[in-house]
Structures are given as structure tokens and as C-alpha cells.
PDB file of N, CA and C in Angstrom:
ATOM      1  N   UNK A   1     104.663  93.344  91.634  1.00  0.00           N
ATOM      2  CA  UNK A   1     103.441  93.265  90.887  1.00  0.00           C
ATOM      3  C   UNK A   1     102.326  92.756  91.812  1.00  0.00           C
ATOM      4  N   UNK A   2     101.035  93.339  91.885  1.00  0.00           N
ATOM      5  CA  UNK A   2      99.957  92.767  92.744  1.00  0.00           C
ATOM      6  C   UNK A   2      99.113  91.405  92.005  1.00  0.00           C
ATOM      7  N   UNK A   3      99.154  91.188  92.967  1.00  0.00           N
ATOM      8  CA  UNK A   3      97.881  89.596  91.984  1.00  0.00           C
ATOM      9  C   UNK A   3      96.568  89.900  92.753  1.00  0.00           C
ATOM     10  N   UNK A   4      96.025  88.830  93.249  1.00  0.00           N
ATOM     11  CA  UNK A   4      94.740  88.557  93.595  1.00  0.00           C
ATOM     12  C   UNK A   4      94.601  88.347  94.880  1.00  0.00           C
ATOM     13  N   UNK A   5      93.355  88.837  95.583  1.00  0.00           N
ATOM     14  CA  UNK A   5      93.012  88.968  96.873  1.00  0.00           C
ATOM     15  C   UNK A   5      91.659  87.713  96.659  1.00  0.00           C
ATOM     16  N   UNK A   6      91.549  87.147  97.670  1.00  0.00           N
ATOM     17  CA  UNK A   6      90.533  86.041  97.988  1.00  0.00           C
ATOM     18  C   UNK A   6      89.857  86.174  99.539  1.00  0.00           C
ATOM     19  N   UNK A   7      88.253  86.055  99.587  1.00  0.00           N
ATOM     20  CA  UNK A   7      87.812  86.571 100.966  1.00  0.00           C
ATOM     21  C   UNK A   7      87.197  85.438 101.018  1.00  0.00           C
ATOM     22  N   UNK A   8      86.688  84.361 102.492  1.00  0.00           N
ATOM     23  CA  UNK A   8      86.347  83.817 102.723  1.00  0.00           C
ATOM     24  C   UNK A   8      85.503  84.035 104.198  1.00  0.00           C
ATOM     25  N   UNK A   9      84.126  84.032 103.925  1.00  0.00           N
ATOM     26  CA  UNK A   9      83.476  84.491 105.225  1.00  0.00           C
ATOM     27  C   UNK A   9      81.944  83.977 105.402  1.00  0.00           C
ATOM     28  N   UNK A  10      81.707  83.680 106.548  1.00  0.00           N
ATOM     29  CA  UNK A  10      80.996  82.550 107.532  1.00  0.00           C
ATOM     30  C   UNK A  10      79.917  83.772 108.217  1.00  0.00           C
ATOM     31  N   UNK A  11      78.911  83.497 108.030  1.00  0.00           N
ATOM     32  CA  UNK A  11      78.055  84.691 109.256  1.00  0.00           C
ATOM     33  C   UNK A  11      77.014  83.439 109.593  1.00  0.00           C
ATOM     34  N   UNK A  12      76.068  84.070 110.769  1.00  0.00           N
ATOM     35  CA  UNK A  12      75.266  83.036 111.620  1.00  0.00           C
ATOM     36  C   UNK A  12      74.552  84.373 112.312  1.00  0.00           C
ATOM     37  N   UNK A  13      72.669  83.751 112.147  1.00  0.00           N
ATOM     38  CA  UNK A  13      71.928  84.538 112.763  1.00  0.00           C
ATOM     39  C   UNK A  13      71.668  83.953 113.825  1.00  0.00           C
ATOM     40  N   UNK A  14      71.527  84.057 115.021  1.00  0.00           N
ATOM     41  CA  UNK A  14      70.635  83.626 116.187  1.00  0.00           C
ATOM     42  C   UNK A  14      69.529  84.552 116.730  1.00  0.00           C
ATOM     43  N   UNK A  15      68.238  83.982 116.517  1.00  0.00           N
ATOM     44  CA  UNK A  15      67.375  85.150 117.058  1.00  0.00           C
ATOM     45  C   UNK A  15      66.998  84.399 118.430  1.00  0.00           C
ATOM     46  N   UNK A  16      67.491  85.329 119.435  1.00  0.00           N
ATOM     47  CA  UNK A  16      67.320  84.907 120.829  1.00  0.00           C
ATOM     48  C   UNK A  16      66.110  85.088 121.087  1.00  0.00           C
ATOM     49  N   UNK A  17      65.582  85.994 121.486  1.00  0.00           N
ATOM     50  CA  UNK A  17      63.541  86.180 121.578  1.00  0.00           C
ATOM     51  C   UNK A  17      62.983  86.815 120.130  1.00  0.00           C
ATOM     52  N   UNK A  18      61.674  87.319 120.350  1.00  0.00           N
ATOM     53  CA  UNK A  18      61.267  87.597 118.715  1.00  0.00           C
ATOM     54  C   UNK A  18      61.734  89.317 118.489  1.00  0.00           C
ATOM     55  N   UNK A  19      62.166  89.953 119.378  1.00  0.00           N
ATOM     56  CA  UNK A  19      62.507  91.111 118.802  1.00  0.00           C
ATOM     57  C   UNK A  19      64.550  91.236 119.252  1.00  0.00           C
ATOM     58  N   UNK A  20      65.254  90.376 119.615  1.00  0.00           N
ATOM     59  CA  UNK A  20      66.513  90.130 119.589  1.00  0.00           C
ATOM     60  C   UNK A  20      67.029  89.359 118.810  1.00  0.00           C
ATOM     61  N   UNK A  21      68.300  89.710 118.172  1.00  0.00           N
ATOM     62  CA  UNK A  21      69.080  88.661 116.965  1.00  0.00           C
ATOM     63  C   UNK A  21      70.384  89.288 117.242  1.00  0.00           C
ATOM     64  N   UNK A  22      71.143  88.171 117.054  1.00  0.00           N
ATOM     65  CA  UNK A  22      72.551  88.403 117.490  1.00  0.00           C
ATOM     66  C   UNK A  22      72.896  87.204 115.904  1.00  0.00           C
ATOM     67  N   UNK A  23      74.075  88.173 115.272  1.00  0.00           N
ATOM     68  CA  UNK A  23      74.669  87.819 114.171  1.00  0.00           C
ATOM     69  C   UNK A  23      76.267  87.701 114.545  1.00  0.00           C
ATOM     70  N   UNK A  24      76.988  86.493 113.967  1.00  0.00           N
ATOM     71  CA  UNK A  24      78.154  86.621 114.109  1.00  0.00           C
ATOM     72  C   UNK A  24      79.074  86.469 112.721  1.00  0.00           C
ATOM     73  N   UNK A  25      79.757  86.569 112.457  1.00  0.00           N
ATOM     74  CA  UNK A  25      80.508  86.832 111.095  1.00  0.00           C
ATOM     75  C   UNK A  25      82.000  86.434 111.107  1.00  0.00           C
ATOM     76  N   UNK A  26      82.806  85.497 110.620  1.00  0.00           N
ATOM     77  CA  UNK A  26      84.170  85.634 110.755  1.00  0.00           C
ATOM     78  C   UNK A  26      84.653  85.661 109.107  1.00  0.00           C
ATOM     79  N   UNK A  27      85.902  86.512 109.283  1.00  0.00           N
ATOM     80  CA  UNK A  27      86.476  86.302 107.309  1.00  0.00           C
ATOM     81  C   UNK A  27      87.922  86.161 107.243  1.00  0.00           C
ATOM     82  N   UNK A  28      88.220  85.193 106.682  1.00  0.00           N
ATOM     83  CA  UNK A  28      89.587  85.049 106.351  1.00  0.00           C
ATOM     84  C   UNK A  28      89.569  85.642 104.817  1.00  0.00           C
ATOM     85  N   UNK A  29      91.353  86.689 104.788  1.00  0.00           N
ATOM     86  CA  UNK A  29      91.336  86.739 103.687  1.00  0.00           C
ATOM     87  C   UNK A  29      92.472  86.196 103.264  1.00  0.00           C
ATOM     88  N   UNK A  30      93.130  85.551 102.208  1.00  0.00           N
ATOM     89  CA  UNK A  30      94.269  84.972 101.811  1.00  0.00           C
ATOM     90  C   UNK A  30      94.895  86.465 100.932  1.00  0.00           C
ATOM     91  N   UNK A  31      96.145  86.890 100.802  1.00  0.00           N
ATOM     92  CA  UNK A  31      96.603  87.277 100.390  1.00  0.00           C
ATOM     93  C   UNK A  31      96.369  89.215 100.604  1.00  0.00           C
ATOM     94  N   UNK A  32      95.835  88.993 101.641  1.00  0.00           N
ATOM     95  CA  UNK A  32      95.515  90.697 101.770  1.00  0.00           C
ATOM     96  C   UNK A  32      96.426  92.007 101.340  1.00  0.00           C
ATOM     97  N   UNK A  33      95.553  92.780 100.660  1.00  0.00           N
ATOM     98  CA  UNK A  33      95.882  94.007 100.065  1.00  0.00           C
ATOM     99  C   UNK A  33      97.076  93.405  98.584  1.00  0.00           C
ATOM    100  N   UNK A  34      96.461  92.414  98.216  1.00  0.00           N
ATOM    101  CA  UNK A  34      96.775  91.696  96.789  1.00  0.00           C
ATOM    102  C   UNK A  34      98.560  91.652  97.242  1.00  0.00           C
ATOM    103  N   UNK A  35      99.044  91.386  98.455  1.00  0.00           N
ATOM    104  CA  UNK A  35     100.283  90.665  98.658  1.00  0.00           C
ATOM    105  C   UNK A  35     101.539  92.147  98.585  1.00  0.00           C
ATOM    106  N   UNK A  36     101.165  93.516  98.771  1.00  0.00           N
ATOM    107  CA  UNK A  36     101.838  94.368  99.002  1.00  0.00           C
ATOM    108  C   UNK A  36     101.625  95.310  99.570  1.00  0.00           C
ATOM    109  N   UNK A  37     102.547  95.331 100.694  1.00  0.00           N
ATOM    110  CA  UNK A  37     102.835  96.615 101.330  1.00  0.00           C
ATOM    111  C   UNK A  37     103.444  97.523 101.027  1.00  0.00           C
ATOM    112  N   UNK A  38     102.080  99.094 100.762  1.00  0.00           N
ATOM    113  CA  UNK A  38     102.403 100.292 100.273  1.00  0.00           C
ATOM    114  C   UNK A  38     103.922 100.697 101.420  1.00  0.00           C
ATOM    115  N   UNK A  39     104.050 100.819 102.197  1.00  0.00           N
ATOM    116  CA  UNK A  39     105.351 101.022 103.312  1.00  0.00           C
ATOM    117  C   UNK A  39     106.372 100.337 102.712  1.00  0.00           C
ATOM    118  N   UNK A  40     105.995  99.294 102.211  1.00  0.00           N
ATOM    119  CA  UNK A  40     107.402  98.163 102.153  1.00  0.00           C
ATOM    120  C   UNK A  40     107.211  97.297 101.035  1.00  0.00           C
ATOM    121  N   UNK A  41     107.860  97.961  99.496  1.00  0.00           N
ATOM    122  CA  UNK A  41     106.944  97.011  98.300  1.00  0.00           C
ATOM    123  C   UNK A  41     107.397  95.777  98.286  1.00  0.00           C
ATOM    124  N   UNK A  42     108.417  95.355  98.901  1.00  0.00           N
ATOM    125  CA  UNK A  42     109.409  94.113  98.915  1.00  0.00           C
ATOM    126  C   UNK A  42     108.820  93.181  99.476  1.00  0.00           C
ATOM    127  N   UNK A  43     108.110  93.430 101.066  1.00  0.00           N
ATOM    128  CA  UNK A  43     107.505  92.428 101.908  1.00  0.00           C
ATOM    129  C   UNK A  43     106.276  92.377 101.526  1.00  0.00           C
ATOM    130  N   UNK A  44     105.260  91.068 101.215  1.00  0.00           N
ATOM    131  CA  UNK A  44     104.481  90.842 101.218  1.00  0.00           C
ATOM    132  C   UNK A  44     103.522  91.181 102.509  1.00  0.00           C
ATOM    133  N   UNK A  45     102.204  91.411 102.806  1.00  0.00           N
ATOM    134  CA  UNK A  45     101.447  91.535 103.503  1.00  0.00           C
ATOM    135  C   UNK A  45     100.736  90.094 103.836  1.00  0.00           C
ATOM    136  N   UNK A  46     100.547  89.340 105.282  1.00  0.00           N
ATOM    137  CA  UNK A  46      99.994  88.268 105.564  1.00  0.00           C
ATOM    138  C   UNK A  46      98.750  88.049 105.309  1.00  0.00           C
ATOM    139  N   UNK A  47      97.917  86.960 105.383  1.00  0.00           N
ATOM    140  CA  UNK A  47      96.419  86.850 105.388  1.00  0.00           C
ATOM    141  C   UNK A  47      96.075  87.454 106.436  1.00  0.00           C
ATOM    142  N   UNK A  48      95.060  87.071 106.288  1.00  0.00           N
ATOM    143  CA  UNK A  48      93.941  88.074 107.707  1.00  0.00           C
ATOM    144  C   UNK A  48      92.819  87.572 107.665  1.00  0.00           C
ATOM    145  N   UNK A  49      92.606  87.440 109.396  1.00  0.00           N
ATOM    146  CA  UNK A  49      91.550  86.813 110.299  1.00  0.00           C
ATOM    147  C   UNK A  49      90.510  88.104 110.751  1.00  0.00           C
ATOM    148  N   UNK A  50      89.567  87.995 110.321  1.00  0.00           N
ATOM    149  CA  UNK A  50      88.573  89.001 110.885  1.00  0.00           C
ATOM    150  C   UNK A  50      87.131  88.665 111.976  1.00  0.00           C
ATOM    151  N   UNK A  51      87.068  88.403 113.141  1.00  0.00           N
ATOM    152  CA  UNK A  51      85.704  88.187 113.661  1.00  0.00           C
ATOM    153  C   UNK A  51      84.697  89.390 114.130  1.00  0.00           C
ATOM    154  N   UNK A  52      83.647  89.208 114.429  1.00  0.00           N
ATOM    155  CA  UNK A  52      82.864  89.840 114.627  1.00  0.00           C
ATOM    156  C   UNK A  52      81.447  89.947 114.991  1.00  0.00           C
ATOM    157  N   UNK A  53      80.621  90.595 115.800  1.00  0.00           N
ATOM    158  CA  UNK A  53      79.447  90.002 116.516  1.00  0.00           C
ATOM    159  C   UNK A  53      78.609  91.704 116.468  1.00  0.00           C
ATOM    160  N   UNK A  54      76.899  91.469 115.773  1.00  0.00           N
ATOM    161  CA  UNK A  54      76.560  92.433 115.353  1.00  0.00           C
ATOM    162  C   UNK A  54      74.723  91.929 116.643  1.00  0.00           C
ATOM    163  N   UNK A  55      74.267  92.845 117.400  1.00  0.00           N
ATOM    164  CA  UNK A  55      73.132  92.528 118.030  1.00  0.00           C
ATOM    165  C   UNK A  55      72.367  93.514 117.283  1.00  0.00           C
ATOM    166  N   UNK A  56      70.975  92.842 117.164  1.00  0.00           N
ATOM    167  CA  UNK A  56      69.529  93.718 116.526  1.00  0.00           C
ATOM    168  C   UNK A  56      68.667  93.822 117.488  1.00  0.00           C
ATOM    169  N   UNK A  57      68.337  95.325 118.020  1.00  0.00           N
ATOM    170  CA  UNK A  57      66.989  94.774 118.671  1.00  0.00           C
ATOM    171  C   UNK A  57      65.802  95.570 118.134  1.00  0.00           C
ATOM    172  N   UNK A  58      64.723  95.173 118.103  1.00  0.00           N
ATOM    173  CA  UNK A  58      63.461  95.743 117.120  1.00  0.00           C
ATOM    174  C   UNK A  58      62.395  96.258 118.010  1.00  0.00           C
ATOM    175  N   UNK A  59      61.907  97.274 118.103  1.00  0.00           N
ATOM    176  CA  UNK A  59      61.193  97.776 119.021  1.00  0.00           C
ATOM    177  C   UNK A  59      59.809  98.318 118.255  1.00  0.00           C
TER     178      UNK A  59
END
């Protein structure tokens, strides 16, 4: 039976000069894909760590 998925996530702007910005983002999720693997309905699926880094530049 699936239950509940929970996301937890952190982002941060830094604008380095006035037309550069660098964003960073990390997300934990607890219980990913609501705790089952379509491959394997028996084993649960782990949490999951996601990071990530997004640059803007404005011209």
C-alpha cells in the first residue's frame, strides 16, 4: 500500500553583480515515490537528497 511522500527544500539567491545571480537549491525527500518500488513492490524505495545550482545572467 503507498502512503505519503514529504519534500523538504532550501534555495538561496546570490546576486553577484547587478546583471548576475546564482541560485542554489537542495531537497530532501523522506519517503520517495510514497515508499514503493514499481520493479520491486516488496522493497521500499529510500529518501532522497537532491542539490543543485541554477546561474541568471540579464543582458
Amino acid at each position: 500500500m503507498r502512503t505519503q511522500e514529504t519534500t523538504l527544500e532550501a534555495t538561496y539567491v546570490y546576486q553577484v553583480t547587478l546583471w548576475w545571480t546564482v541560485q542554489a537549491d537542495a531537497q530532501y525527500t523522506f519517503n520517495a515515490g510514497a515508499g514503493q518500488n514499481p520493479n520491486d513492490p516488496i522493497a521500499p524505495l529510500r529518501n532522497t537528497f537532491v542539490i543543485g545550482v541554477c546561474a541568471n545572467l540579464t543582458f
